[in-house]
N, C-alpha and C. Protein backbone atom coordinates (compact mmCIF):
# COMPACT_ATOMS: atom_id res chain seq x y z
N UNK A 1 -19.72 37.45 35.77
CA UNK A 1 -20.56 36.31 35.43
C UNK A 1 -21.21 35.84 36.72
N UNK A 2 -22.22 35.37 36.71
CA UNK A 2 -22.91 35.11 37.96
C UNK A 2 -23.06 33.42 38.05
N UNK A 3 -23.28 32.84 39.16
CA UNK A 3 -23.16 31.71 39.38
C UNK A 3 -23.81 30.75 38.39
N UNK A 4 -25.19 31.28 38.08
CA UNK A 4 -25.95 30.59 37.01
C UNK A 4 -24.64 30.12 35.72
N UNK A 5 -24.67 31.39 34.95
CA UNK A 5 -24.07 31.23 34.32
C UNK A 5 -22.27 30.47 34.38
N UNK A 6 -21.45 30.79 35.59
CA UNK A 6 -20.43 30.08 35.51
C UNK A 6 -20.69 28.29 36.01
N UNK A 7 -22.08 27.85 36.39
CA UNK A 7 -22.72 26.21 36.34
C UNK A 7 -22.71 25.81 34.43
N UNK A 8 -23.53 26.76 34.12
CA UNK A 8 -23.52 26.39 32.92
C UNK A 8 -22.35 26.30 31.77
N UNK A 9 -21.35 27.32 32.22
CA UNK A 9 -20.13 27.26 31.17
C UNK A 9 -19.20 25.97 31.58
N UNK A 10 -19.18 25.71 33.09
CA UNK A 10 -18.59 24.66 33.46
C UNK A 10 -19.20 23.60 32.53
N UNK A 11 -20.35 23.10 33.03
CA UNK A 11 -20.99 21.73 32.60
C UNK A 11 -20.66 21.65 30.86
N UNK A 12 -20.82 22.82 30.67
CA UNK A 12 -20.33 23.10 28.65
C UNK A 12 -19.19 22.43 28.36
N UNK A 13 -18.18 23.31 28.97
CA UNK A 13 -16.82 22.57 29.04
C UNK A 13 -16.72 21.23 29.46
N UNK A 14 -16.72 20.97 30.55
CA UNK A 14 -16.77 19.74 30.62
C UNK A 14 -17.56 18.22 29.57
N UNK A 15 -18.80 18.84 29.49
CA UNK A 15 -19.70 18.05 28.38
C UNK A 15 -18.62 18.03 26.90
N UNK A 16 -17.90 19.11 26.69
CA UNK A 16 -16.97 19.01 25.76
C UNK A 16 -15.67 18.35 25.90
N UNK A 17 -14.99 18.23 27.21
CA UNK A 17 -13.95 17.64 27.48
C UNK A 17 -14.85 16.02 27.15
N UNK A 18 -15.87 15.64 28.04
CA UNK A 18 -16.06 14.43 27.68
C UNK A 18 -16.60 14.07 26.18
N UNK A 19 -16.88 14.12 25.73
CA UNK A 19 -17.24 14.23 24.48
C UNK A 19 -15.79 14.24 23.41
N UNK A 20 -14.92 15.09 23.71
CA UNK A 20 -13.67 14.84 22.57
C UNK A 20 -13.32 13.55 23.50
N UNK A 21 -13.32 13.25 24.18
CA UNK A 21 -12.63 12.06 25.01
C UNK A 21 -13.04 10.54 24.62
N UNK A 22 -14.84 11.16 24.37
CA UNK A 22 -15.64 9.70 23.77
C UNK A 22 -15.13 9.60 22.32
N UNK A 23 -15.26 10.94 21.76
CA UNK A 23 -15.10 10.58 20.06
C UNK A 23 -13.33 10.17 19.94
N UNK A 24 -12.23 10.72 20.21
CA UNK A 24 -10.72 10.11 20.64
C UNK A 24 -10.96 8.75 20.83
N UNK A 25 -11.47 8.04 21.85
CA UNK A 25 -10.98 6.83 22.37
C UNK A 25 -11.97 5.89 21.05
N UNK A 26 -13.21 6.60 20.86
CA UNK A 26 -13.79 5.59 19.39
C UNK A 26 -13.48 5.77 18.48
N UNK A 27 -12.41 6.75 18.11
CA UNK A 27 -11.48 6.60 16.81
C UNK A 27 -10.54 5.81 16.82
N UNK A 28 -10.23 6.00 17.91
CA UNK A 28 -8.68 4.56 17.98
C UNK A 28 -9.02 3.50 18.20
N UNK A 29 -10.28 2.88 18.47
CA UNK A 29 -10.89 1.76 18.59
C UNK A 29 -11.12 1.07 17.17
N UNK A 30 -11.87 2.33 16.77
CA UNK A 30 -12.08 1.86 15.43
C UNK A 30 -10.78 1.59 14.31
N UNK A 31 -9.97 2.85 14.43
CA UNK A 31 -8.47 2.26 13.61
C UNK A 31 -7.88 0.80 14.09
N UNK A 32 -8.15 0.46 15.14
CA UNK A 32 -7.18 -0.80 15.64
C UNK A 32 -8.43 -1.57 15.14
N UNK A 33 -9.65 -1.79 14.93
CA UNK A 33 -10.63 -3.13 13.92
C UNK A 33 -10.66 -2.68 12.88
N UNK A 34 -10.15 -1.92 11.99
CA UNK A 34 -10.23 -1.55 10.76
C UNK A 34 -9.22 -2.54 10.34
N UNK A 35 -9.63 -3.25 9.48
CA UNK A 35 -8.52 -4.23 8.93
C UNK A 35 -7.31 -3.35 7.73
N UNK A 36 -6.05 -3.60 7.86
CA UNK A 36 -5.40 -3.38 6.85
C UNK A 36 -5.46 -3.60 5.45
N UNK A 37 -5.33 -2.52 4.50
CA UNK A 37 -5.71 -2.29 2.98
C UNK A 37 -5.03 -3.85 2.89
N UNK A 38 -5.15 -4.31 1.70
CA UNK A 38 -4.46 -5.44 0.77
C UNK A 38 -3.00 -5.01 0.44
N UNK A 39 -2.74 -3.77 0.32
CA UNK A 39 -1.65 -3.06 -0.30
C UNK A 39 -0.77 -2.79 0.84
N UNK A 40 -1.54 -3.01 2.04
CA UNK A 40 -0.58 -3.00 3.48
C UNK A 40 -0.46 -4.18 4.00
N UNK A 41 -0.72 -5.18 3.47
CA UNK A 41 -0.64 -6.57 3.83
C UNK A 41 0.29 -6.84 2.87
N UNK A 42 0.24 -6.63 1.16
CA UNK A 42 1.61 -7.41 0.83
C UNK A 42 2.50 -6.98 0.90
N UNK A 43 2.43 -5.32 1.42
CA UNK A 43 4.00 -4.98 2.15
C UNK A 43 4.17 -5.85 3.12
N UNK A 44 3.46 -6.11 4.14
CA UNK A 44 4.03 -6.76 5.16
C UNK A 44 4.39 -8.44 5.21
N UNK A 45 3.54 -8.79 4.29
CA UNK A 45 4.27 -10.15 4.10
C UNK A 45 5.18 -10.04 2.70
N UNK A 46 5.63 -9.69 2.25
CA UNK A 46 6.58 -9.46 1.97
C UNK A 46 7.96 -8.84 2.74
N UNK A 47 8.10 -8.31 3.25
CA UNK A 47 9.00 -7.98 4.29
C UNK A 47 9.16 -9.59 5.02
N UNK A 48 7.92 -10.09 5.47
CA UNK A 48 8.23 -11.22 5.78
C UNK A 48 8.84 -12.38 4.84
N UNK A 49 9.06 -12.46 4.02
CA UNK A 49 9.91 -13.14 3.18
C UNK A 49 11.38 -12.69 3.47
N UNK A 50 11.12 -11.27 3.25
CA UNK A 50 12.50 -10.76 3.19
C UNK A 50 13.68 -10.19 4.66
N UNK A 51 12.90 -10.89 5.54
CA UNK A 51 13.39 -11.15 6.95
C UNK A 51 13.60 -12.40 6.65
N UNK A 52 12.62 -13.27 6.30
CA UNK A 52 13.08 -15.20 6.55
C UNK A 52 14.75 -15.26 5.27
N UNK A 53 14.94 -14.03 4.43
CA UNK A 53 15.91 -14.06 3.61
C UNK A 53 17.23 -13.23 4.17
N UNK A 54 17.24 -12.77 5.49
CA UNK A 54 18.25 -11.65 6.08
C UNK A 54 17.87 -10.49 5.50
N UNK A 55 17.32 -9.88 4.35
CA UNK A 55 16.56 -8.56 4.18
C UNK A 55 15.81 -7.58 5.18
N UNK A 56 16.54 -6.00 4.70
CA UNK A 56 16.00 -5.49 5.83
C UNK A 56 14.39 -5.40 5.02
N UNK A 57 13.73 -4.43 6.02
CA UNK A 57 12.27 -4.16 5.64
C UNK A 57 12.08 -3.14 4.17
N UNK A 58 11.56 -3.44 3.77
CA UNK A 58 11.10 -2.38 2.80
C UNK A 58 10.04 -1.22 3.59
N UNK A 59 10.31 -0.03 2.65
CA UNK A 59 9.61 0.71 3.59
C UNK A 59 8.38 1.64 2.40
N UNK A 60 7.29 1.82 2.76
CA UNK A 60 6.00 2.41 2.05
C UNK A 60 6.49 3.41 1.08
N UNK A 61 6.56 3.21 -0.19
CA UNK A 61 6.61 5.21 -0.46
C UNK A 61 5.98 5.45 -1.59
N UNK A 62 5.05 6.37 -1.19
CA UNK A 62 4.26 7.05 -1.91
C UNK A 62 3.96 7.42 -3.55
N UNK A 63 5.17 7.61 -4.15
CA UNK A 63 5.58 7.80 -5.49
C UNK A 63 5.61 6.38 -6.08
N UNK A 64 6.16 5.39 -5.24
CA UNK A 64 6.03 3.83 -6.09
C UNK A 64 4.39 3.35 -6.24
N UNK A 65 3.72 3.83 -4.83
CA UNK A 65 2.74 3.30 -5.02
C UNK A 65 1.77 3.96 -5.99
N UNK A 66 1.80 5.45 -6.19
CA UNK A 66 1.54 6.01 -7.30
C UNK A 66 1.34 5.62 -8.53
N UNK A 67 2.65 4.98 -8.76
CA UNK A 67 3.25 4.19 -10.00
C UNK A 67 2.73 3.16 -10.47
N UNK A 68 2.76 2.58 -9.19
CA UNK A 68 2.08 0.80 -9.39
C UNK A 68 0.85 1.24 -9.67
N UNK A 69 0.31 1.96 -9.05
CA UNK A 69 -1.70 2.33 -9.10
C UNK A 69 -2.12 2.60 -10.53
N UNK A 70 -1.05 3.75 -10.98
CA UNK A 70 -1.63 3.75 -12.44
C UNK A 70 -1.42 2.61 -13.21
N UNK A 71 -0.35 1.84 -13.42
CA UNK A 71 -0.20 0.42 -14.19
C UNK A 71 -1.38 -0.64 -13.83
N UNK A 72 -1.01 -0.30 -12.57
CA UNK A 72 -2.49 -1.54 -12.49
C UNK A 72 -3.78 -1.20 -12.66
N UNK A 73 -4.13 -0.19 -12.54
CA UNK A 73 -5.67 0.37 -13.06
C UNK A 73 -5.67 0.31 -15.04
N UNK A 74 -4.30 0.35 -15.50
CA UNK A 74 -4.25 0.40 -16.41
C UNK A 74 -5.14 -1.26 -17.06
N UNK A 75 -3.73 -2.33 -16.56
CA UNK A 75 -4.26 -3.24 -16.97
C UNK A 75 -5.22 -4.27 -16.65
N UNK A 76 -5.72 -3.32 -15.70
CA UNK A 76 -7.46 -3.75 -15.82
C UNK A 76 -8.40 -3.03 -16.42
N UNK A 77 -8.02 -2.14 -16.62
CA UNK A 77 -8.74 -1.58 -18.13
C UNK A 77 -9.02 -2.11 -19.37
N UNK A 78 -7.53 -2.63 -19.31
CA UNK A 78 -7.35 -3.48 -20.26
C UNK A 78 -7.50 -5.01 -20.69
N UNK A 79 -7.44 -5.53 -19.29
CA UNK A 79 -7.23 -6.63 -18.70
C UNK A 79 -6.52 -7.42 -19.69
N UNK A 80 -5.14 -6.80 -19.62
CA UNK A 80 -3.52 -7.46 -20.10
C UNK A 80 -3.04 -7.52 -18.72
N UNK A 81 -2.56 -8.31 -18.26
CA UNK A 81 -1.14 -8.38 -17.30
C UNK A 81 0.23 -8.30 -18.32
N UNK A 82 0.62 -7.37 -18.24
CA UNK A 82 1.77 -6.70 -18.43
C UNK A 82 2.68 -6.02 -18.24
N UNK A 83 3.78 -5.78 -18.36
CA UNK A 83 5.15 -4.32 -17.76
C UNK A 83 5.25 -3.54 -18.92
N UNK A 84 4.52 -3.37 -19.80
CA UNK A 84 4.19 -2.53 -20.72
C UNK A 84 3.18 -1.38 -20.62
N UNK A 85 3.31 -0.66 -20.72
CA UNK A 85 2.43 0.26 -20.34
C UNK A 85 1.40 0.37 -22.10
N UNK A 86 0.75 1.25 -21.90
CA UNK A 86 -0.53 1.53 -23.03
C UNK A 86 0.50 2.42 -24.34
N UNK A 87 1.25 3.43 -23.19
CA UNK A 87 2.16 3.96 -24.61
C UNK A 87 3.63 4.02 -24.99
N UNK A 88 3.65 2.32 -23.75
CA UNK A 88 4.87 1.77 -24.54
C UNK A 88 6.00 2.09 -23.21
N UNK A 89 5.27 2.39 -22.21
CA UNK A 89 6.57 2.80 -21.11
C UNK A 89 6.57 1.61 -20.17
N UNK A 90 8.28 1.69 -20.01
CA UNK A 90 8.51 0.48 -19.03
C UNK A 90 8.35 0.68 -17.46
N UNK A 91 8.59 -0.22 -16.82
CA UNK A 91 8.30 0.13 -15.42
C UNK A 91 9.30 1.07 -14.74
N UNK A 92 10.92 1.08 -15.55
CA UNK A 92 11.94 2.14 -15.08
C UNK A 92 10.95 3.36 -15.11
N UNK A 93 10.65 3.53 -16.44
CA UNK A 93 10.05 4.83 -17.12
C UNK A 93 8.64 5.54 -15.96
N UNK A 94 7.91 4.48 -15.65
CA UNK A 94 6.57 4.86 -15.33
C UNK A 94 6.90 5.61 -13.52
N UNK A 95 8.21 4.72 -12.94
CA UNK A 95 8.71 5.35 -11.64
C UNK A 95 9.14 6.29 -12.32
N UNK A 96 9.95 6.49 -12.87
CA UNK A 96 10.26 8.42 -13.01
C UNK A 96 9.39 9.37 -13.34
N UNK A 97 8.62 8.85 -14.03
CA UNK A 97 7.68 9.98 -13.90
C UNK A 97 6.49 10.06 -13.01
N UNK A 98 6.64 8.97 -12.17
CA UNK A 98 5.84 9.10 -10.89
C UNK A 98 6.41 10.39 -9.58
N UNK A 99 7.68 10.80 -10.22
CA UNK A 99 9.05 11.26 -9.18
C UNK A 99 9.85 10.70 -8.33
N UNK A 100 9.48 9.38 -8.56
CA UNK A 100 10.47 8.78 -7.63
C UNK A 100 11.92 8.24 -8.52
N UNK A 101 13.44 9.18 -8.17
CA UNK A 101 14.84 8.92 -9.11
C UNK A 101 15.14 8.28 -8.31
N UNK A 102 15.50 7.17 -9.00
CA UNK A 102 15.99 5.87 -8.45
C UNK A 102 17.47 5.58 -8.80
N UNK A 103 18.30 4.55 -7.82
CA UNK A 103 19.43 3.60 -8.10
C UNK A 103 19.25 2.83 -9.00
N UNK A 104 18.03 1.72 -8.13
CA UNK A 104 17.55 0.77 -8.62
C UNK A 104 16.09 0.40 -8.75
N UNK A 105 15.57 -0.15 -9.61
CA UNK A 105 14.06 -0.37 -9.52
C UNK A 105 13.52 -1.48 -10.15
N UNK A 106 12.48 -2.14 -9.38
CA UNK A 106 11.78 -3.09 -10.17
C UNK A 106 10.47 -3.22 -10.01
N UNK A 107 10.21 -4.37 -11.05
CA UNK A 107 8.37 -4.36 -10.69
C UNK A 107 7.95 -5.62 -11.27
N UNK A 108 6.83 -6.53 -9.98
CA UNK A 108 6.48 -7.65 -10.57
C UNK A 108 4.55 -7.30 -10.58
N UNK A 109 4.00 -7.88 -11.08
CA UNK A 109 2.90 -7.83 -11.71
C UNK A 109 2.06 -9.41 -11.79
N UNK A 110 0.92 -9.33 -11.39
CA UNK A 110 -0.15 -10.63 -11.11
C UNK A 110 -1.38 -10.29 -11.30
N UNK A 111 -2.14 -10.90 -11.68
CA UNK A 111 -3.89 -11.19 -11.93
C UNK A 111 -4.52 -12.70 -11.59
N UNK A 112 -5.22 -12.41 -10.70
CA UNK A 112 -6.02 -12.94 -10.54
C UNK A 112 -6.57 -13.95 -9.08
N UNK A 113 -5.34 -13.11 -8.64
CA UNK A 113 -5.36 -13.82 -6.78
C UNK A 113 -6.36 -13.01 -5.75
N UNK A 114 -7.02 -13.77 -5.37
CA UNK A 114 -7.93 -13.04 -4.56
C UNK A 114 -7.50 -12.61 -3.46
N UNK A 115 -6.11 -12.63 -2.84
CA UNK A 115 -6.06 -12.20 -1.48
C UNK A 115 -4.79 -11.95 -1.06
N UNK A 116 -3.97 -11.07 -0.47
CA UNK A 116 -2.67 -11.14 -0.30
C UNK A 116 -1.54 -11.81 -0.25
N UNK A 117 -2.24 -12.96 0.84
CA UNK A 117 -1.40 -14.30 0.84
C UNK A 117 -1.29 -15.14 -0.35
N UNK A 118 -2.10 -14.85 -1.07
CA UNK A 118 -2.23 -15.66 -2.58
C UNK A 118 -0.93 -15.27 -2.98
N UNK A 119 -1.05 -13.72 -3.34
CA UNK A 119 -0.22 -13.14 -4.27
C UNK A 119 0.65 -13.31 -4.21
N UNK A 120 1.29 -12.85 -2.77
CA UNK A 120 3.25 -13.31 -2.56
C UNK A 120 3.24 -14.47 -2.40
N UNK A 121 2.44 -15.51 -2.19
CA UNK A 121 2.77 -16.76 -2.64
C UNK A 121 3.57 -17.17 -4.08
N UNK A 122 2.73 -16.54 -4.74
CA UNK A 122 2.40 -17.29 -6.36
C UNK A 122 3.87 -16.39 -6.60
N UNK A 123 3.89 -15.13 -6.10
CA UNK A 123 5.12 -14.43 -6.71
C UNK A 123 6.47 -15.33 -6.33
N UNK A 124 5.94 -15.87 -4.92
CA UNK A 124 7.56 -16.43 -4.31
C UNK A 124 7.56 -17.57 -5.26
N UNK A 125 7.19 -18.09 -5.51
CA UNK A 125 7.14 -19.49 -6.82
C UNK A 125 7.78 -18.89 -7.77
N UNK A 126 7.59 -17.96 -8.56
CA UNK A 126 8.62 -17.67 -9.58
C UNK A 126 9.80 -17.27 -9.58
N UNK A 127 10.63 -17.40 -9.94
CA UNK A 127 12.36 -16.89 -9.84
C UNK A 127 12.18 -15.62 -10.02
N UNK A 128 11.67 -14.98 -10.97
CA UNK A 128 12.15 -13.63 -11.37
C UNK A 128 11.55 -12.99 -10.73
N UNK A 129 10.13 -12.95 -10.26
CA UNK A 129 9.28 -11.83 -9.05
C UNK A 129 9.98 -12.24 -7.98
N UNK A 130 10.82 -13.43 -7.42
CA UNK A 130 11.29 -13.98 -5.91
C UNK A 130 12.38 -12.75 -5.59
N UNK A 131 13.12 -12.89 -7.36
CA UNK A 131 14.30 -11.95 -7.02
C UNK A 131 14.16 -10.51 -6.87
N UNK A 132 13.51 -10.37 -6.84
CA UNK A 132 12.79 -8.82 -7.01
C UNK A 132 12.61 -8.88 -5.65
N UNK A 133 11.63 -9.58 -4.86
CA UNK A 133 11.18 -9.79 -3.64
C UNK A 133 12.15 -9.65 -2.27
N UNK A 134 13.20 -10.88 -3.24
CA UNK A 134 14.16 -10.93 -2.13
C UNK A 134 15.55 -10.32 -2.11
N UNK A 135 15.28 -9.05 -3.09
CA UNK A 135 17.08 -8.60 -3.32
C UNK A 135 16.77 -7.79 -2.22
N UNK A 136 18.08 -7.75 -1.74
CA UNK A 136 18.42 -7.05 -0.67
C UNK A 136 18.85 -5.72 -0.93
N UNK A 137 18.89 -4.99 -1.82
CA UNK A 137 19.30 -3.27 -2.64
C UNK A 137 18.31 -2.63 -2.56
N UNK A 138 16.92 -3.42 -2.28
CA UNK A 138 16.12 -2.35 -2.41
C UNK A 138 15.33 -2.07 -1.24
N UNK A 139 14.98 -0.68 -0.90
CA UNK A 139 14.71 -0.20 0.37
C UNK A 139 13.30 0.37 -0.11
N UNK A 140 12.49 0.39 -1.02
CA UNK A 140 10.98 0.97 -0.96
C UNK A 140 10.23 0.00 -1.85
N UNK A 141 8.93 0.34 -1.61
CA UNK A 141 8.29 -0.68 -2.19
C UNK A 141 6.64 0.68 -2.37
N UNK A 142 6.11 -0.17 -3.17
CA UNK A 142 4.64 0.58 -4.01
C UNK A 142 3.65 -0.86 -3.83
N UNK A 143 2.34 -0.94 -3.44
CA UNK A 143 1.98 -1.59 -3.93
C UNK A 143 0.54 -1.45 -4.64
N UNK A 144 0.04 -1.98 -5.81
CA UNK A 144 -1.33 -1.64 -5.78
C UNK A 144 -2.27 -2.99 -5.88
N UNK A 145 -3.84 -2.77 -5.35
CA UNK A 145 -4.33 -3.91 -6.24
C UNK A 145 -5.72 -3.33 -6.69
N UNK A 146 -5.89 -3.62 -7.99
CA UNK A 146 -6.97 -3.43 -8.66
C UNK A 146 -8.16 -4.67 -9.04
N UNK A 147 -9.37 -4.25 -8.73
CA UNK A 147 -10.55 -5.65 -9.39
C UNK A 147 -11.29 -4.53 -11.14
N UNK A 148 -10.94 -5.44 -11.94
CA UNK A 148 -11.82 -4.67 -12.76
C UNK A 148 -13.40 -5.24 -12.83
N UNK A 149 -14.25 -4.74 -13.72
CA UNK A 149 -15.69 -4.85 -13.56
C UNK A 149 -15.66 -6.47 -13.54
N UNK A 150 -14.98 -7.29 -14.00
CA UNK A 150 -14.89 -8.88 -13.92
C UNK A 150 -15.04 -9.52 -12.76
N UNK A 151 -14.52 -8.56 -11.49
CA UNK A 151 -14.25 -9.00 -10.31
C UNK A 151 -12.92 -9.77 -10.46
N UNK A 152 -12.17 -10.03 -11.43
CA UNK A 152 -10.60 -9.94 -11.59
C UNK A 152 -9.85 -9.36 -11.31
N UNK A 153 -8.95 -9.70 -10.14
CA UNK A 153 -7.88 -8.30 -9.69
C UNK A 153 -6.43 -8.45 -9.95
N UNK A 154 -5.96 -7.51 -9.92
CA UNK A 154 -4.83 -7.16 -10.90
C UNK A 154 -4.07 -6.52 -9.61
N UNK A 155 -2.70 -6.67 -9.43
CA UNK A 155 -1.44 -6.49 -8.30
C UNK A 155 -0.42 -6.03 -9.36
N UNK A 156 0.28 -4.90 -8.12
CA UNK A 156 1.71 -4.64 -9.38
C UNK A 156 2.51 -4.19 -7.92
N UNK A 157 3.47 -4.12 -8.33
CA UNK A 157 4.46 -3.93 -6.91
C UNK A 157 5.75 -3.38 -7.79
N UNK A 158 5.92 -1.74 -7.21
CA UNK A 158 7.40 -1.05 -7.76
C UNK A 158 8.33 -1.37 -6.99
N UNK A 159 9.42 -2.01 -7.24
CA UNK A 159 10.23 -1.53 -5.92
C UNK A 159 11.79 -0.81 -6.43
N UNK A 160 12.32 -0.08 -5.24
CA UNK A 160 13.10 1.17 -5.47
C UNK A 160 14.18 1.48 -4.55
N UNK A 161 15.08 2.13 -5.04
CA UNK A 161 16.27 2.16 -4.20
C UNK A 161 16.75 4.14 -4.72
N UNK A 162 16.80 4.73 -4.15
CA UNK A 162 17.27 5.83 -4.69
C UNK A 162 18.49 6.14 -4.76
């Protein structure tokens, strides 16, 4: 290779080292201002409940949130808030056949809160979503939230213990 050419393969390379270096450092820029989904916010304030309760963290999993996604797309389809499903399956039912075999499992369900903090609010107000919230047996959590064409949105939250 002659000098010409080993100027030019250098500057190549290099123009490429800098270049993955620019696009790297503006991807992680951009992930750290990308705000967190809704569905990663009421995991996390929830956990925060369930720290202010001695609860450990709940942790993301995939199959609950599965679960929750179809129920709640459901009943905004429908726009029922319900633990009934369309053909009659309960929320045990709808985690198993999401694949997630469980110990234990539950699921609370809301319409019409516009914003995360709404939601686990309104949930911590009720006894029966609180206890769900705040039992300490369960180690996973699902969450979904749906707006149907109303601009009405619809939340469902599995939670799971295997």
């Amino acid at each position: 290779m002659n000098i010409i050419a080993r100027r030019i393969a250098t500057a190549a390379i290099a123009t490429g080292i800098a270049v993955t270096a620019f696009l790297s450092a503006n991807a992680a820029a951009n992930a750290a201002t990308t705000p967190p989904s809704f569905e990663a916010q009421v995991l996390t304030l929830t956990n925060k409940e369930r720290a202010t309760a001695g609860c450990p963290a709940l942790a993301a999993n995939a199959q609950l949130n599965a679960s929750a996604k179809a129920h709640n797309d459901e009943m905004a389809k429908t726009g029922k808030m319900t633990h009934t499903g369309l053909d009659g399956s309960t929320p045990s039912q709808r985690i198993d056949n999401a694949g997630y075999y469980w110990k234990m499992a539950g699921e609370n369900v809301a319409v019409g809160q516009k914003t995360p903090e709404q939601v686990v609010k309104d949930w911590m107000k009720s006894p029966a979503h609180r206890a769900n919230m705040l039992n300490c047996g369960f180690k996973d959590l699902g969450v979904a939230y749906t707006v149907d064409a109303k601009k009405k949105a619809y939340w469902t939250q599995n939670f799971g213990t295997r």
